[in-house]
Every structure is written in structure tokens, then in C-alpha cells.
N, C-alpha and C. Protein backbone atom coordinates (compact mmCIF):
# COMPACT_ATOMS: atom_id res chain seq x y z
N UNK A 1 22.12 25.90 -71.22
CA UNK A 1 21.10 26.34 -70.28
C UNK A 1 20.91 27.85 -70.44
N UNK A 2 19.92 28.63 -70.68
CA UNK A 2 19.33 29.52 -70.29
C UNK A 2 19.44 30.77 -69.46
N UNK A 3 19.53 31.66 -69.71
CA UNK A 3 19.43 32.39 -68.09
C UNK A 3 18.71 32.99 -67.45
N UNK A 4 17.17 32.34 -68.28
CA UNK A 4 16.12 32.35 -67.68
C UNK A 4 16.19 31.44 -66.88
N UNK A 5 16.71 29.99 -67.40
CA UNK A 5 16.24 28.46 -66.36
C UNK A 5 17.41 29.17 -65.13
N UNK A 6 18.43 29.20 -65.16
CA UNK A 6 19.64 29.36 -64.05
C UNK A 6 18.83 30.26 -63.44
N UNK A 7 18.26 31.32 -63.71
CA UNK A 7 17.52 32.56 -62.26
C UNK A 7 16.17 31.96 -61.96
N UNK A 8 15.49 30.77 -62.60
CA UNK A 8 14.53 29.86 -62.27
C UNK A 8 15.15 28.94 -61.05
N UNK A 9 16.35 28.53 -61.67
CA UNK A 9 16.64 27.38 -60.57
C UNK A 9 17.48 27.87 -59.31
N UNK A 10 18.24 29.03 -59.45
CA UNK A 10 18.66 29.42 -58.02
C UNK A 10 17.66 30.43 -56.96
N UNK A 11 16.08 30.36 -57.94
CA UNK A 11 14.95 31.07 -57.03
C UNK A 11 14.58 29.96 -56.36
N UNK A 12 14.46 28.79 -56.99
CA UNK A 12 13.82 27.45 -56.43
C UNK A 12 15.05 26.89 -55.55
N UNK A 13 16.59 27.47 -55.67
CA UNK A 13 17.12 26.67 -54.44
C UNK A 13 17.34 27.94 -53.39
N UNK A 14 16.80 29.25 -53.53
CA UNK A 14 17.30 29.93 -52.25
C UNK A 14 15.59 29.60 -51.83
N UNK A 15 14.56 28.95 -52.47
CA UNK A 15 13.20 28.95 -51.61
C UNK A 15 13.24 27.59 -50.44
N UNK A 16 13.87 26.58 -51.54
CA UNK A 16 13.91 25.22 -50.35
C UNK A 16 15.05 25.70 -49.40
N UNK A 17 16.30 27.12 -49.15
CA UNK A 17 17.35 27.18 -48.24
C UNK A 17 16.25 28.01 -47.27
N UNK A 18 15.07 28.41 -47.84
CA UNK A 18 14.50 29.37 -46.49
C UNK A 18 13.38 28.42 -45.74
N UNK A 19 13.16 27.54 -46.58
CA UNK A 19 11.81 26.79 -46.41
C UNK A 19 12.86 25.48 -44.92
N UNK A 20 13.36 25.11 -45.23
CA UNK A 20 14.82 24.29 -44.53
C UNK A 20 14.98 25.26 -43.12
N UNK A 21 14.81 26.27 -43.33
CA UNK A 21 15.45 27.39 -42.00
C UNK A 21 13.98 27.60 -41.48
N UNK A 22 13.29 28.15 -42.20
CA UNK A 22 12.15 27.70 -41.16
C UNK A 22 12.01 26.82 -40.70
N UNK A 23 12.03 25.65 -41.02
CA UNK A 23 11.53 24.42 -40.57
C UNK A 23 12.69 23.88 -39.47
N UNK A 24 13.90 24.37 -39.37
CA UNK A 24 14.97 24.26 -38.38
C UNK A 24 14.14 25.26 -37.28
N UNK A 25 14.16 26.58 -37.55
CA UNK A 25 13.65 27.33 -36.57
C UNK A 25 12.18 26.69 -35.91
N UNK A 26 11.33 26.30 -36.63
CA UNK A 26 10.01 25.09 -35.96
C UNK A 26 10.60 24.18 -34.86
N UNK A 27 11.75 23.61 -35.42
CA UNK A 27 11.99 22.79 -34.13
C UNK A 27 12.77 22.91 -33.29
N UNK A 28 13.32 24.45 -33.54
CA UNK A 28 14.36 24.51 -32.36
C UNK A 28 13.46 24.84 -31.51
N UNK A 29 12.05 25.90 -31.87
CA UNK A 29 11.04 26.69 -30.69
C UNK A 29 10.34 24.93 -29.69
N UNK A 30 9.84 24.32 -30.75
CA UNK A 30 9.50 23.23 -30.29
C UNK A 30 10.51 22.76 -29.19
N UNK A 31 11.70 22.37 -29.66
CA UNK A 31 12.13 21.70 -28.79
C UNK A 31 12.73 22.65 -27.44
N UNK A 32 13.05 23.84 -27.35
CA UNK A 32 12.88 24.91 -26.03
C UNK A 32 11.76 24.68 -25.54
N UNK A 33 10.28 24.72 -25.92
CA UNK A 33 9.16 25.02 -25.52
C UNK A 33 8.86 23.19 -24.87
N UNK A 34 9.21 22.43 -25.01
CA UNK A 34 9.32 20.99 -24.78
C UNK A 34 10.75 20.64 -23.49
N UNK A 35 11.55 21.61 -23.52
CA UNK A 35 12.34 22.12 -22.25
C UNK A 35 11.95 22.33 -21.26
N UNK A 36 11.69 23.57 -21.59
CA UNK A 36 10.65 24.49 -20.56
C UNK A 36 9.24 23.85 -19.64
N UNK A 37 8.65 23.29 -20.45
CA UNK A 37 7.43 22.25 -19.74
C UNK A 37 8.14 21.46 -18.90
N UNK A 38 8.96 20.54 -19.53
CA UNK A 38 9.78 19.37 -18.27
C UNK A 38 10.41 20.07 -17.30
N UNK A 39 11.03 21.26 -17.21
CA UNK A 39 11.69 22.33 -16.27
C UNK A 39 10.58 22.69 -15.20
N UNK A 40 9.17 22.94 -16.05
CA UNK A 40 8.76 23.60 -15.06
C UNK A 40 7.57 22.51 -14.18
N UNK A 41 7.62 21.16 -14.97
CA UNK A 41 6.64 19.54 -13.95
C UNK A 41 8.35 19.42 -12.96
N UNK A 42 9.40 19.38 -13.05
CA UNK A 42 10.30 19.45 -12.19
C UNK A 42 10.26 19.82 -11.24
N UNK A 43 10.29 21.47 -11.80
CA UNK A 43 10.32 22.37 -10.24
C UNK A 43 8.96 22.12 -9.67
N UNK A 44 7.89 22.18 -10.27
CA UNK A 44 6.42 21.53 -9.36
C UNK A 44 6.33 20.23 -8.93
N UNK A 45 7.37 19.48 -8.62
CA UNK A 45 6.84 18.30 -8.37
C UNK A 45 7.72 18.44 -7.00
N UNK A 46 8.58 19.50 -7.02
CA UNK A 46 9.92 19.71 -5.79
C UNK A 46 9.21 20.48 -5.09
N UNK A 47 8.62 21.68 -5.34
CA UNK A 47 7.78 23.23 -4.81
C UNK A 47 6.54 23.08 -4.99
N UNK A 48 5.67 21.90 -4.69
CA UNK A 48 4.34 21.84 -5.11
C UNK A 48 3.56 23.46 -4.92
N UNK A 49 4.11 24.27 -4.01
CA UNK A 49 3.31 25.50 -3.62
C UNK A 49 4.02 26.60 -4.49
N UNK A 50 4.51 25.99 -5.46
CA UNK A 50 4.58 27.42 -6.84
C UNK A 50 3.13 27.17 -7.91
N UNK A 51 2.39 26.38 -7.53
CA UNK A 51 1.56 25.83 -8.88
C UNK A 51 0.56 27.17 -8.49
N UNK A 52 0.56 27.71 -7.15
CA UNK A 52 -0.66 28.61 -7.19
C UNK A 52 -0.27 30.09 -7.52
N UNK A 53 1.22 29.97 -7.58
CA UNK A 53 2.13 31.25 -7.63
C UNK A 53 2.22 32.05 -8.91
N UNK A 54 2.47 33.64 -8.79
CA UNK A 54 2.73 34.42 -10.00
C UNK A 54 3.70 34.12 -9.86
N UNK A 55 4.28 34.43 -11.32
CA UNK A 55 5.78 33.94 -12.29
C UNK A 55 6.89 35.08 -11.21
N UNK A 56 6.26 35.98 -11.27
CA UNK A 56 7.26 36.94 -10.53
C UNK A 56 7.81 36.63 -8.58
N UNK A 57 6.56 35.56 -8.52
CA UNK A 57 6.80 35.30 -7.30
C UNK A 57 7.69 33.86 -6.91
N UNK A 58 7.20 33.35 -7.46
CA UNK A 58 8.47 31.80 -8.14
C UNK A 58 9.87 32.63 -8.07
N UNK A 59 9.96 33.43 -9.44
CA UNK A 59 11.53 33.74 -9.31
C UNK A 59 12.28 34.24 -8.00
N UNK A 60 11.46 35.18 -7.59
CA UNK A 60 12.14 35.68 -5.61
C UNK A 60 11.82 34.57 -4.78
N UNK A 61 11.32 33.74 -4.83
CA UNK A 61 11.37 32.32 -3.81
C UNK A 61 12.48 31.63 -4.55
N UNK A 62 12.74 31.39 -5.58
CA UNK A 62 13.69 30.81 -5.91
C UNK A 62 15.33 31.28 -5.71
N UNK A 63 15.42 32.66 -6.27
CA UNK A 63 16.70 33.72 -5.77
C UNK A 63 17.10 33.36 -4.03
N UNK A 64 15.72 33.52 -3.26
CA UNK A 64 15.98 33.78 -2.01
C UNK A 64 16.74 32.62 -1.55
N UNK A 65 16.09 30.87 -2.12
CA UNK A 65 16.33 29.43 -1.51
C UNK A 65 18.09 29.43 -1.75
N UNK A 66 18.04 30.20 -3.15
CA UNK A 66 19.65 29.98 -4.09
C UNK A 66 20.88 30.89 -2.92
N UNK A 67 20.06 32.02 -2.84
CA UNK A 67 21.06 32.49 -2.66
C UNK A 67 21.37 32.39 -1.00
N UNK A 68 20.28 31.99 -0.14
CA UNK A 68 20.56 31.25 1.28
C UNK A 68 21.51 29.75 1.23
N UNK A 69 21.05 29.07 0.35
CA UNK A 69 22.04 28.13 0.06
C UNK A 69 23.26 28.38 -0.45
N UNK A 70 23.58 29.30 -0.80
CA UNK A 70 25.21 29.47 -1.43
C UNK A 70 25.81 30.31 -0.13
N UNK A 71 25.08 31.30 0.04
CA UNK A 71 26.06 31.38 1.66
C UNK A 71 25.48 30.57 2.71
N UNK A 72 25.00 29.20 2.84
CA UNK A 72 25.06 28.40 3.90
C UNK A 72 26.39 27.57 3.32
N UNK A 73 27.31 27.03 2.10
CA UNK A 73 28.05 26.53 1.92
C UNK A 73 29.52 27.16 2.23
């Protein structure tokens, strides 16, 4: 073999090791972003009155419920 073909063929296997890692990284975002949706029909189906809410305002209604409930226990 060559050592033209050998720097041919370890270009073609570090391209399918990046092409592989992208395509891992595709579905890890996918599958967070497929998290996140079911997380957030959850909490709207419990808090129907966050659906009209800013993001910033959800989180301090949520802190406030958490943290009244941990010192009511």
C-alpha cells in the first residue's frame, strides 16, 4: 500500500469519525429539544395561567410555589 492510499484512507476515516459526531450531536439537540416540549405541555397542563406568561415570569412563580412548599414541609 501506498502512502498516498494510507493518508487517502485515514482522511476518509477521520471524515466518517466527524460526520458520526455530528450526527450524534443532531440527536442529542433533538432529543433535549423533544424534552423540553413534553416539560413544558406538563407544566401547562398543571399552570394553565403560564401559557400567557413571560419566561422570566414562570421562573419566579415557580421559585416562589418551590420554595413555599419546602418550608411548608
Amino acid at each position: 500500500m501506498s502512502n498516498t492510499s494510507v493518508k487517502a484512507e485515514l482522511e476518509q476515516a477521520k471524515h466518517r469519525l466527524e460526520e458520526a459526531q455530528a450526527r450524534n450531536r443532531v440527536k442529542e439537540r433533538n432529543a433535549r429539544t423533544h424534552r423540553l416540549i413534553l416539560t413544558g405541555a406538563i407544566l401547562e397542563s398543571i399552570l394553565p395561567e403560564i401559557k400567557d406568561m413571560e419566561p422570566d415570569s414562570v421562573k419566579r412563580l415557580l421559585e416562589q410555589r418551590l420554595s413555599r412548599q419546602t418550608s411548608d414541609e
